[in-house]
PDB file of N, CA and C in Angstrom:
ATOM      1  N   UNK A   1       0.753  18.929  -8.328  1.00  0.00           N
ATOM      2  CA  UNK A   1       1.570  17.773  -8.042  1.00  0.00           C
ATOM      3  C   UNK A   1       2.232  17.968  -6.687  1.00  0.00           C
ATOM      4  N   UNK A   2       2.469  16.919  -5.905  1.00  0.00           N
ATOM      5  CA  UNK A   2       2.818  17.285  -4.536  1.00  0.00           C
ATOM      6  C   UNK A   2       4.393  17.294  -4.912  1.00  0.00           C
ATOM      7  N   UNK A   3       5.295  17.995  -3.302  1.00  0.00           N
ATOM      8  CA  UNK A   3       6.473  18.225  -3.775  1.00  0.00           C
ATOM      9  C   UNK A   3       7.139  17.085  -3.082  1.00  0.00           C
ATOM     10  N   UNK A   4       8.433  16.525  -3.472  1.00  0.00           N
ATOM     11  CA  UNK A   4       9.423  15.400  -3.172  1.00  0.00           C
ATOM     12  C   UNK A   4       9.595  16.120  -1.952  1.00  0.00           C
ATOM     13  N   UNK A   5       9.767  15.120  -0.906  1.00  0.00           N
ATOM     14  CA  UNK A   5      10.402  15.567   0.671  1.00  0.00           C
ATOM     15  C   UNK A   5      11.757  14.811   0.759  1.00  0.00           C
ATOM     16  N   UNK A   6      12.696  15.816   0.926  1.00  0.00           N
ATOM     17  CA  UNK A   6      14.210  15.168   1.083  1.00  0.00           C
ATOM     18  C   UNK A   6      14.477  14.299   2.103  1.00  0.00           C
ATOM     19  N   UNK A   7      15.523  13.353   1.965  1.00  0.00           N
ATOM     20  CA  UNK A   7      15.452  12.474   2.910  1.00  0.00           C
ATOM     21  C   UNK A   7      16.493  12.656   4.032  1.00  0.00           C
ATOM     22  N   UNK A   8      16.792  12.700   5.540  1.00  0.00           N
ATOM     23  CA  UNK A   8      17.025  13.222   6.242  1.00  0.00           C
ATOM     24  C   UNK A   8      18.803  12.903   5.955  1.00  0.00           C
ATOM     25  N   UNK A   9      19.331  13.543   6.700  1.00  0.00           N
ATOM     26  CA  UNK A   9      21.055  13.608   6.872  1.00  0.00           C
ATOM     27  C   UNK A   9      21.795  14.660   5.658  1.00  0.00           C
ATOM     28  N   UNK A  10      22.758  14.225   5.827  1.00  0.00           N
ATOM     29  CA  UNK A  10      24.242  15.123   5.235  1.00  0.00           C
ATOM     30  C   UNK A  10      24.157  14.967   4.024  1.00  0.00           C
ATOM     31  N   UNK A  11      24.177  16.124   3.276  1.00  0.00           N
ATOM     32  CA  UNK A  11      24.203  15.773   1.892  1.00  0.00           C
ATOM     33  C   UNK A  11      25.012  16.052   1.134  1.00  0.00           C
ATOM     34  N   UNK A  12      26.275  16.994   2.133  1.00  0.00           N
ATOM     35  CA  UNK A  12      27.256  17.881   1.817  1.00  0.00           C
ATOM     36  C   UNK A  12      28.389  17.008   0.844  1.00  0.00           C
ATOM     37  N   UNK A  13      28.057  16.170   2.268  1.00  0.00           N
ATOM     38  CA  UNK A  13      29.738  14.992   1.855  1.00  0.00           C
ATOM     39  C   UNK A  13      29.659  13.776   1.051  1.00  0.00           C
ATOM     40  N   UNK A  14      28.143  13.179   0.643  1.00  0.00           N
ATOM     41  CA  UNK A  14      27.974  12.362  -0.070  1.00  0.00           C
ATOM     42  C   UNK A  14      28.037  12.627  -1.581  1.00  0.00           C
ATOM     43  N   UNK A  15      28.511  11.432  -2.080  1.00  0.00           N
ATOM     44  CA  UNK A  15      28.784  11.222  -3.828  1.00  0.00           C
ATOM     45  C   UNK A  15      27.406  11.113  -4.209  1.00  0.00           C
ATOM     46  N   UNK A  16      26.097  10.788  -3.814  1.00  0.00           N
ATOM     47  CA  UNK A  16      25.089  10.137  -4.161  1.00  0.00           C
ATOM     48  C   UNK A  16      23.956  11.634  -3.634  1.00  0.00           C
ATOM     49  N   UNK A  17      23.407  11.606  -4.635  1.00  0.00           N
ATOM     50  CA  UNK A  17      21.946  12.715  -4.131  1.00  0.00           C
ATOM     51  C   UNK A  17      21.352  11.818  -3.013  1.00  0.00           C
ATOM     52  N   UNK A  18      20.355  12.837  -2.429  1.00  0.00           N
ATOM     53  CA  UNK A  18      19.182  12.155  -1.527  1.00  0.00           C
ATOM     54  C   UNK A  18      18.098  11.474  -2.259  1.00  0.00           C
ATOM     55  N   UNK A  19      18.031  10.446  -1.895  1.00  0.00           N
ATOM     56  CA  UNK A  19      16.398   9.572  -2.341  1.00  0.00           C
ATOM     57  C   UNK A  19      15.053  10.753  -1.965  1.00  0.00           C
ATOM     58  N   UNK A  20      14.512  11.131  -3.336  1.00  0.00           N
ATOM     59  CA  UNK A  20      13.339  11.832  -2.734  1.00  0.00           C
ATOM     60  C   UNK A  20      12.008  10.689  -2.829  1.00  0.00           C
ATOM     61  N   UNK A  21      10.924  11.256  -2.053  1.00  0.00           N
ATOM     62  CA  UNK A  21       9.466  10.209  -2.150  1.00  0.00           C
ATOM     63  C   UNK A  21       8.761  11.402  -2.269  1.00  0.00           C
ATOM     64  N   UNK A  22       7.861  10.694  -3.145  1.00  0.00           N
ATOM     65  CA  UNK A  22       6.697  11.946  -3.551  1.00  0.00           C
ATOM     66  C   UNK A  22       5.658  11.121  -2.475  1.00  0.00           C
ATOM     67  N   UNK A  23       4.523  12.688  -2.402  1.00  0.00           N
ATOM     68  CA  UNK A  23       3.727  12.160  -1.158  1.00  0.00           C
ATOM     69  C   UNK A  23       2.692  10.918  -1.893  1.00  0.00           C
ATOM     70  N   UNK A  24       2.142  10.859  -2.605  1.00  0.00           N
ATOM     71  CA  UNK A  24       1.824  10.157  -3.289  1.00  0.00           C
ATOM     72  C   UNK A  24       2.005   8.803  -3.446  1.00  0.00           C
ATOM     73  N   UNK A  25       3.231   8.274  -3.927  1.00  0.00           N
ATOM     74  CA  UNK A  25       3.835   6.861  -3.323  1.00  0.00           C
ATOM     75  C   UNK A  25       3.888   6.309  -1.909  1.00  0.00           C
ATOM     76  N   UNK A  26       3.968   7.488  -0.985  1.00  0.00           N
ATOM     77  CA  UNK A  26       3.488   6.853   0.475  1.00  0.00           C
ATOM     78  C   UNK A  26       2.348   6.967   0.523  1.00  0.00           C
ATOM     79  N   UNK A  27       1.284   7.604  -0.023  1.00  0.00           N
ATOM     80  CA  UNK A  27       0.502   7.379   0.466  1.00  0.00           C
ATOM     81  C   UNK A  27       0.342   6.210   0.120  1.00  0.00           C
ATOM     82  N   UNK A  28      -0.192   5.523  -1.271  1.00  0.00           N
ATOM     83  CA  UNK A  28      -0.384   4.686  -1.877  1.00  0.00           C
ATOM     84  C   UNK A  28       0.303   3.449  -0.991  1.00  0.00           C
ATOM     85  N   UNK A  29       1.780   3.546  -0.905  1.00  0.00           N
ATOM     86  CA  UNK A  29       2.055   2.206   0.090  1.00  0.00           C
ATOM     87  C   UNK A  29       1.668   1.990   1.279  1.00  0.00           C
ATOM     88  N   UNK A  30       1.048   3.023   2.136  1.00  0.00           N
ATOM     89  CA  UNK A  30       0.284   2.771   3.004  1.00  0.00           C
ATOM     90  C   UNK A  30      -0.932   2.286   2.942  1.00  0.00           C
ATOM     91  N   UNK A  31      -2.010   2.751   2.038  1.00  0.00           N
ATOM     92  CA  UNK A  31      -2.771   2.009   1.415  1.00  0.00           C
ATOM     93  C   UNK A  31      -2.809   0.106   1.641  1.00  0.00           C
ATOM     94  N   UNK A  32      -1.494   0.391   0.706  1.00  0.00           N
ATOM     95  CA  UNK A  32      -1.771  -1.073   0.644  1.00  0.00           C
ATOM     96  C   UNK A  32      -1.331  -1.772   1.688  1.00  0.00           C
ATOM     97  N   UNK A  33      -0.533  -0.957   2.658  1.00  0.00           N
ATOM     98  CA  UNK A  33      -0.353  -2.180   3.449  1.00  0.00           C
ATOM     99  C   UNK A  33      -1.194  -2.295   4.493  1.00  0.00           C
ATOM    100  N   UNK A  34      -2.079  -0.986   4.412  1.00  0.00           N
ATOM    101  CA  UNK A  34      -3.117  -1.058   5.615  1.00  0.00           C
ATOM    102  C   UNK A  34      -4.441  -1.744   5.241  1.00  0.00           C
ATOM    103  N   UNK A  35      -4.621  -2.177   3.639  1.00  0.00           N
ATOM    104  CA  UNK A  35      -5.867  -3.086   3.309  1.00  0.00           C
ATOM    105  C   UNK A  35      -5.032  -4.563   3.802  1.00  0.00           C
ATOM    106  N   UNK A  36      -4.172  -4.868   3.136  1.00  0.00           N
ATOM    107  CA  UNK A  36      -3.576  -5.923   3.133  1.00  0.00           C
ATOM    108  C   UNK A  36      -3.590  -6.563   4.636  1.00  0.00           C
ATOM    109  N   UNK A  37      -2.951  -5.424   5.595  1.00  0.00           N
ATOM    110  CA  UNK A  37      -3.147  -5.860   7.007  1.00  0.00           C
ATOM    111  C   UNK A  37      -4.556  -5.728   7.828  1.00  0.00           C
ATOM    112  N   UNK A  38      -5.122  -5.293   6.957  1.00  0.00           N
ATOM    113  CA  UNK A  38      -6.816  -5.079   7.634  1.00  0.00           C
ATOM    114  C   UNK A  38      -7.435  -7.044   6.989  1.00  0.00           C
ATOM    115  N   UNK A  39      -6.974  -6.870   5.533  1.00  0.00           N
ATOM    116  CA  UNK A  39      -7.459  -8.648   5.213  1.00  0.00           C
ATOM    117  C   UNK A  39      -7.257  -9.466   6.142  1.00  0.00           C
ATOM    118  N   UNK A  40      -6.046  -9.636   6.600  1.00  0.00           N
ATOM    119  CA  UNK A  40      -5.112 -10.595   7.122  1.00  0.00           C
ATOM    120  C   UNK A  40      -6.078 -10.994   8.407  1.00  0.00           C
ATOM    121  N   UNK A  41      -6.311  -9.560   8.684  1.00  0.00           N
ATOM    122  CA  UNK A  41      -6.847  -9.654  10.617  1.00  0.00           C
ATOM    123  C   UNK A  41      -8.227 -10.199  10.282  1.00  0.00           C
ATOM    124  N   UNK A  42      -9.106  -9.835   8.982  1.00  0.00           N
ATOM    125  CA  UNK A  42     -10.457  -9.761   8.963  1.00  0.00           C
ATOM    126  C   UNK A  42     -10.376 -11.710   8.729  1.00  0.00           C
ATOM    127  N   UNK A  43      -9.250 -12.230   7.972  1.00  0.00           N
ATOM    128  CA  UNK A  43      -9.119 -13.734   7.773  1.00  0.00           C
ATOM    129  C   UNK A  43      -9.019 -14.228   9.036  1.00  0.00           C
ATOM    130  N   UNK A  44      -8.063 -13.601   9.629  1.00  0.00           N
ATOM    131  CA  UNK A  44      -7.768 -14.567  11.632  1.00  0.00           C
ATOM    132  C   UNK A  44      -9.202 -14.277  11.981  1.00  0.00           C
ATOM    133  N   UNK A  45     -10.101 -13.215  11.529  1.00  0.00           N
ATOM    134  CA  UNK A  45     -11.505 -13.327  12.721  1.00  0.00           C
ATOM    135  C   UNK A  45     -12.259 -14.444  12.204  1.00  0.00           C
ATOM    136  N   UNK A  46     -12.505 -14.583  11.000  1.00  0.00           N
ATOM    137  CA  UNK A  46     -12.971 -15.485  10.593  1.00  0.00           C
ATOM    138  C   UNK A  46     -12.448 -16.932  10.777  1.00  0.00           C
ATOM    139  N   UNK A  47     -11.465 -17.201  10.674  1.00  0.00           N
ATOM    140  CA  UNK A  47     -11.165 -18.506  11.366  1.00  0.00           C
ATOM    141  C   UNK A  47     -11.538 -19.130  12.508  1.00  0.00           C
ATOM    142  N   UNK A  48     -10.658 -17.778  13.487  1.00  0.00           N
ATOM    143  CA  UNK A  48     -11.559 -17.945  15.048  1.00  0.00           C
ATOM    144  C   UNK A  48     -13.150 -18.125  14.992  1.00  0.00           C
ATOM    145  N   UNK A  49     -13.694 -17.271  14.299  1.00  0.00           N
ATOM    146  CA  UNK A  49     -15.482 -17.603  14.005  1.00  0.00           C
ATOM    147  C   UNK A  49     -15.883 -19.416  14.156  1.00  0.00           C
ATOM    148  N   UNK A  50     -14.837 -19.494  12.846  1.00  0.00           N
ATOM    149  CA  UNK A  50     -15.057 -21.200  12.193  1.00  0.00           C
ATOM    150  C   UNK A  50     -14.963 -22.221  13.413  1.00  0.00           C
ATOM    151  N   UNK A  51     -13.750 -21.699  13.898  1.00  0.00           N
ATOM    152  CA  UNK A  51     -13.639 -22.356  14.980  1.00  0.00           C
ATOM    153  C   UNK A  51     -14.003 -22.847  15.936  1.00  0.00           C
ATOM    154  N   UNK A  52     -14.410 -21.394  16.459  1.00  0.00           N
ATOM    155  CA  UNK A  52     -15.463 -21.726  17.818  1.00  0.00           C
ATOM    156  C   UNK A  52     -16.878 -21.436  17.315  1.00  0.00           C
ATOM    157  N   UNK A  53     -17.706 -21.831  16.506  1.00  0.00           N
ATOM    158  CA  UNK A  53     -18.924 -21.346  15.968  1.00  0.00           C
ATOM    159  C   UNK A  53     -19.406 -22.551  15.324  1.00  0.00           C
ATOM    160  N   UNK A  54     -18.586 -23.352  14.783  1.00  0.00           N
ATOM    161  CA  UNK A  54     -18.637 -24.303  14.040  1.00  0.00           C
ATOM    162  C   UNK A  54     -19.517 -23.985  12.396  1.00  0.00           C
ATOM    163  N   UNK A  55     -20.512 -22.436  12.705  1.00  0.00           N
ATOM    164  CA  UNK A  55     -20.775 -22.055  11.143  1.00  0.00           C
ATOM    165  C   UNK A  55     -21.047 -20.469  11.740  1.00  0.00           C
ATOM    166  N   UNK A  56     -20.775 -20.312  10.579  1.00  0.00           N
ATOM    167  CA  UNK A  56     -20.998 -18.148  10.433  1.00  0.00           C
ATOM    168  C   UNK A  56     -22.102 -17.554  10.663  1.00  0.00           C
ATOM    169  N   UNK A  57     -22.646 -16.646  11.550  1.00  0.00           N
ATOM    170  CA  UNK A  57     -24.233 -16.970  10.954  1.00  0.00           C
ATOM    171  C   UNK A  57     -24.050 -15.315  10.151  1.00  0.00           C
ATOM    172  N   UNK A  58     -25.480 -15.205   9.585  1.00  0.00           N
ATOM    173  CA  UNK A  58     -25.435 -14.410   8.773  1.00  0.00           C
ATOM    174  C   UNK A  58     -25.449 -12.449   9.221  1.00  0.00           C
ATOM    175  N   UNK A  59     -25.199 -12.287  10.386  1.00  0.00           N
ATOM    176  CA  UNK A  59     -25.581 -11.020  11.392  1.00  0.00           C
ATOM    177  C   UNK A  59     -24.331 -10.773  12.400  1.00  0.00           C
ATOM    178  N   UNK A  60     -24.064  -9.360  12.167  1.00  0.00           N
ATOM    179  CA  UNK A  60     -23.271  -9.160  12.821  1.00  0.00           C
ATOM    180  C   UNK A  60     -22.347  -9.074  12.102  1.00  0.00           C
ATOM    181  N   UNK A  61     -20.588  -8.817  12.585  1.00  0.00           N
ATOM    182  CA  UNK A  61     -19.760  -8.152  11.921  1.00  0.00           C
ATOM    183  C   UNK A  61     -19.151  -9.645  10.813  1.00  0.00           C
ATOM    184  N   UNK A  62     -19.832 -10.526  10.905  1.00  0.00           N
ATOM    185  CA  UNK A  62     -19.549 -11.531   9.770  1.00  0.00           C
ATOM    186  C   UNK A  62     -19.418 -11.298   8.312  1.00  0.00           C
ATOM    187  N   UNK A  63     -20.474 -11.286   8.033  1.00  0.00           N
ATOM    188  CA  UNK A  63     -20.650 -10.781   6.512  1.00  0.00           C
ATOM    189  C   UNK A  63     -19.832  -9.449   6.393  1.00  0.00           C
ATOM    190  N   UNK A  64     -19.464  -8.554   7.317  1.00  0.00           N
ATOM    191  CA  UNK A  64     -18.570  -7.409   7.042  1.00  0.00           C
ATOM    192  C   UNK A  64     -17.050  -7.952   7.018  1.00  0.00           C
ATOM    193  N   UNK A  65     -16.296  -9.059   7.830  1.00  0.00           N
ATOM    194  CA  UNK A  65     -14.948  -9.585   7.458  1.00  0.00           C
ATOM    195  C   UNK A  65     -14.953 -10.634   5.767  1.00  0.00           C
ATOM    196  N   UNK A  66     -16.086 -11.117   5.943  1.00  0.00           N
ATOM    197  CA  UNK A  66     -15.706 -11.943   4.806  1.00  0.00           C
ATOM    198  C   UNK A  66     -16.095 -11.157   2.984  1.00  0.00           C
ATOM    199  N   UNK A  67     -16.765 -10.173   3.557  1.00  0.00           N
ATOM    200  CA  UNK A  67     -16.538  -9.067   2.154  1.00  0.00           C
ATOM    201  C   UNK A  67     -15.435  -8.429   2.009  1.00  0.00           C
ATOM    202  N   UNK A  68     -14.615  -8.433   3.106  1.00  0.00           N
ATOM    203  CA  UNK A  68     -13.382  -7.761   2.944  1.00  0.00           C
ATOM    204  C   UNK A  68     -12.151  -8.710   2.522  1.00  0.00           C
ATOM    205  N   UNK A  69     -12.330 -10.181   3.141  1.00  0.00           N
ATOM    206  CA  UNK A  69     -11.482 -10.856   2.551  1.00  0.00           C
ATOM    207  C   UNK A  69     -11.759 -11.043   1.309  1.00  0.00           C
ATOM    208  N   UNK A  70     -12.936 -10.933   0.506  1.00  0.00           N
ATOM    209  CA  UNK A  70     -12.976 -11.123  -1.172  1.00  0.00           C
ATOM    210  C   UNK A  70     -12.531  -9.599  -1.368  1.00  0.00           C
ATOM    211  N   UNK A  71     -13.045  -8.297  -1.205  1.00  0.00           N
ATOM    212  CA  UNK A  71     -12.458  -7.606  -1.751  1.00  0.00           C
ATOM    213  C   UNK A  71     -11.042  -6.591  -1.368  1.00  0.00           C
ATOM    214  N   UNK A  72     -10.891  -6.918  -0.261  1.00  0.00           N
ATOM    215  CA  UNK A  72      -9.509  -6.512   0.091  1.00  0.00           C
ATOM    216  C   UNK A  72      -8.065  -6.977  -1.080  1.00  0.00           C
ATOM    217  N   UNK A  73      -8.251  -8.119  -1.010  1.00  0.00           N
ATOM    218  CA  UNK A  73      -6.943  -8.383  -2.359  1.00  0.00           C
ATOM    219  C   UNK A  73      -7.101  -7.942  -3.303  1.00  0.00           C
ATOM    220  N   UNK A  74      -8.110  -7.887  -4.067  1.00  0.00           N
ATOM    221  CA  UNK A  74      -7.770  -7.177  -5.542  1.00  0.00           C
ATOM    222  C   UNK A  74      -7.845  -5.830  -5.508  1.00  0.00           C
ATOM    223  N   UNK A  75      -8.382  -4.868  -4.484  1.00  0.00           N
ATOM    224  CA  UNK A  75      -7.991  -3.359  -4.110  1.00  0.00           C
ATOM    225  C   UNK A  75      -6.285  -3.253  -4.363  1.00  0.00           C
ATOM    226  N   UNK A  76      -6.026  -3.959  -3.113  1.00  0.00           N
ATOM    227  CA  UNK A  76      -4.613  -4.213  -3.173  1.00  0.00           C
ATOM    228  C   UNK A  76      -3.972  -4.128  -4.466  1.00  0.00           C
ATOM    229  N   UNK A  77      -4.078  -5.306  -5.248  1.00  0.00           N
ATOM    230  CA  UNK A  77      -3.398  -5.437  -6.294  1.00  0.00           C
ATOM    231  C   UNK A  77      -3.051  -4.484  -7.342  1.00  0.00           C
ATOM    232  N   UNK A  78      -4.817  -3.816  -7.344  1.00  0.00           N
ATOM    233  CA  UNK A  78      -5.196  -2.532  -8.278  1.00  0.00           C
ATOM    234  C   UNK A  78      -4.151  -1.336  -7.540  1.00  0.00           C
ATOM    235  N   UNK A  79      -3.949  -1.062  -6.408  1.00  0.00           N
ATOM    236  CA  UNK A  79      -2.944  -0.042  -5.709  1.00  0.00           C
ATOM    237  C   UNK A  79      -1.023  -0.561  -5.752  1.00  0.00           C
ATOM    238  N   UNK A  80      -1.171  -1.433  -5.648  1.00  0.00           N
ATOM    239  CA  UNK A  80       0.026  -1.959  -6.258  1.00  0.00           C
ATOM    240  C   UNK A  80       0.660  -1.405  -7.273  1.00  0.00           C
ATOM    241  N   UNK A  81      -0.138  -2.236  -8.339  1.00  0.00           N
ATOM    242  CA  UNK A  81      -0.171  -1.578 -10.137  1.00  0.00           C
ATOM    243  C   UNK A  81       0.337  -0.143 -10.032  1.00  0.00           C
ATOM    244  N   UNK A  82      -0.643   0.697  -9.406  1.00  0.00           N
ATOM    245  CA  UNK A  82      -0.794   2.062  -9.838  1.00  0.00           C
ATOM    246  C   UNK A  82       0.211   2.410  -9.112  1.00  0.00           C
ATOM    247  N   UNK A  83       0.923   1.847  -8.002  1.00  0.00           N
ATOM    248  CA  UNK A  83       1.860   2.595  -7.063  1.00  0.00           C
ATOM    249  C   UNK A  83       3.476   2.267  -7.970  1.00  0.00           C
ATOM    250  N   UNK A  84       3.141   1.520  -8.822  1.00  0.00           N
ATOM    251  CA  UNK A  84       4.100   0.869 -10.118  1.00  0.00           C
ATOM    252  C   UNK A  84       4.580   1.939 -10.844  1.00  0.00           C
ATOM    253  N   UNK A  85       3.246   2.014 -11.454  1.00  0.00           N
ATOM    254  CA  UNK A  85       3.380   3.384 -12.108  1.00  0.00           C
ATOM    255  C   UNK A  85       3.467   4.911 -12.204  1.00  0.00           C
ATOM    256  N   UNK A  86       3.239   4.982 -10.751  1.00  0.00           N
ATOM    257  CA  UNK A  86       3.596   6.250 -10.649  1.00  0.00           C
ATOM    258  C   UNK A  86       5.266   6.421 -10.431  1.00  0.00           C
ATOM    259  N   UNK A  87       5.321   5.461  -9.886  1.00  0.00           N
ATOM    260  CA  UNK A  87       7.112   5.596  -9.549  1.00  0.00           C
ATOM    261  C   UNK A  87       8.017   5.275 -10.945  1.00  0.00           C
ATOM    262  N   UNK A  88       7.387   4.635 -11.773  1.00  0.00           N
ATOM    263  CA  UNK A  88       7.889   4.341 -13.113  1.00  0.00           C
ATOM    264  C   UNK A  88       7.537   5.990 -13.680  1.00  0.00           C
ATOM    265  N   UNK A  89       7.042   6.086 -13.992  1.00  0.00           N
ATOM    266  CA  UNK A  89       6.389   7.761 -14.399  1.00  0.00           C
ATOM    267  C   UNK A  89       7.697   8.830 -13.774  1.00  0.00           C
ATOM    268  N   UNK A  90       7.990   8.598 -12.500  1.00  0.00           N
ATOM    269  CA  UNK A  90       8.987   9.818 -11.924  1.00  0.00           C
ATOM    270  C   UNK A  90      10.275   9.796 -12.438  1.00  0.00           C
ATOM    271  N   UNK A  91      10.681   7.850 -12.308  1.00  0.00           N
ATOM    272  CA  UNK A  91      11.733   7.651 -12.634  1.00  0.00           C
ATOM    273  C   UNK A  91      11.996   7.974 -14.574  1.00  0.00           C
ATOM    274  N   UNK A  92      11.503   8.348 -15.272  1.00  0.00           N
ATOM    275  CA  UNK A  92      11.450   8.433 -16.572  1.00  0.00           C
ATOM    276  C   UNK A  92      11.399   9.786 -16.724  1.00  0.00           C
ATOM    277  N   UNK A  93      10.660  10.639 -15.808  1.00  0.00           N
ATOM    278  CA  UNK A  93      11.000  11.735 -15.871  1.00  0.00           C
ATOM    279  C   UNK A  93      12.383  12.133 -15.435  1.00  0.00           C
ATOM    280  N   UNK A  94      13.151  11.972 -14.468  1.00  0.00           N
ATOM    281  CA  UNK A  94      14.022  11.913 -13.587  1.00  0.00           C
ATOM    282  C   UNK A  94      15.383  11.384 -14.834  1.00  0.00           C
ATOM    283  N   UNK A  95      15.086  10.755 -15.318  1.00  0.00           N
ATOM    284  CA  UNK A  95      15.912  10.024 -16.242  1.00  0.00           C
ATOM    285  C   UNK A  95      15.634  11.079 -17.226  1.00  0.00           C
ATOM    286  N   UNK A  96      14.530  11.416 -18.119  1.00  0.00           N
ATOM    287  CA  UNK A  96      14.508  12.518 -19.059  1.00  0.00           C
ATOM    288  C   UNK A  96      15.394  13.928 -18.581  1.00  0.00           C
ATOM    289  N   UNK A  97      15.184  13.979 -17.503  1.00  0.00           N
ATOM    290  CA  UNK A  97      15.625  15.259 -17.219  1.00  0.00           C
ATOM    291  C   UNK A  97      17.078  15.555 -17.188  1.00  0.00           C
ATOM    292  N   UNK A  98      17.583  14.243 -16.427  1.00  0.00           N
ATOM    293  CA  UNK A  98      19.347  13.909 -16.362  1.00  0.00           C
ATOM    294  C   UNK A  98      19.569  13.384 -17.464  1.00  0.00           C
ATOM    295  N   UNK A  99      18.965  13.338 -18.839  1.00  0.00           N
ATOM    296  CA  UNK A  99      19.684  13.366 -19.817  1.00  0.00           C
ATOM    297  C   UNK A  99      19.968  14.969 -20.800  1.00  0.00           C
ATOM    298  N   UNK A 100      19.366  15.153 -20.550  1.00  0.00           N
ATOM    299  CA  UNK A 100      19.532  16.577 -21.061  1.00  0.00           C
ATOM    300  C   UNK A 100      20.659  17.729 -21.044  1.00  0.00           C
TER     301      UNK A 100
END
């Protein structure tokens, strides 16, 4: 299991622990925001395509943006979920543990 990285500053004088992130949850939110922002761009190429093309043809990096706009979102979604649950998972541990 990877280890929590503390979060930067003073910890001396605060009432409140440090927020830890497991590497894991960043990764995962990077993930998603780098499919999510890879969709977005692969949708603007395709527009521009529509645009000035008046139709798609079938060659070339075409068929590679518009497979990504069908499967880019539900990757997403599926990394979402799981980035849900892992942080639900810590926090329950985290909670098990501070009850004890």
């Amino acid at each position: 299991m990877a280890k929590p990285t503390r979060s930067p500053g003073d910890t001396r004088n605060s009432a409140e622990p440090p927020a830890t992130f497991n590497r894991t949850e960043r990764v995962l939110a990077f993930m998603v925001g780098g499919i999510i922002l890879f969709t977005i761009l692969c949708f603007g190429v395709m527009i521009v395509g529509w645009l000035t093309l008046h139709t798609i043809p079938g060659n070339g990096i075409w068929p590679v943006a518009l497979g990504v706009i069908y499967v880019g979102p539900p990757i997403a979604i599926v990394l979402m979920l799981t980035m849900v649950v892992v942080i639900a998972v810590r926090k329950a541990r985290e909670h098990r543990k501070e009850a004890r």
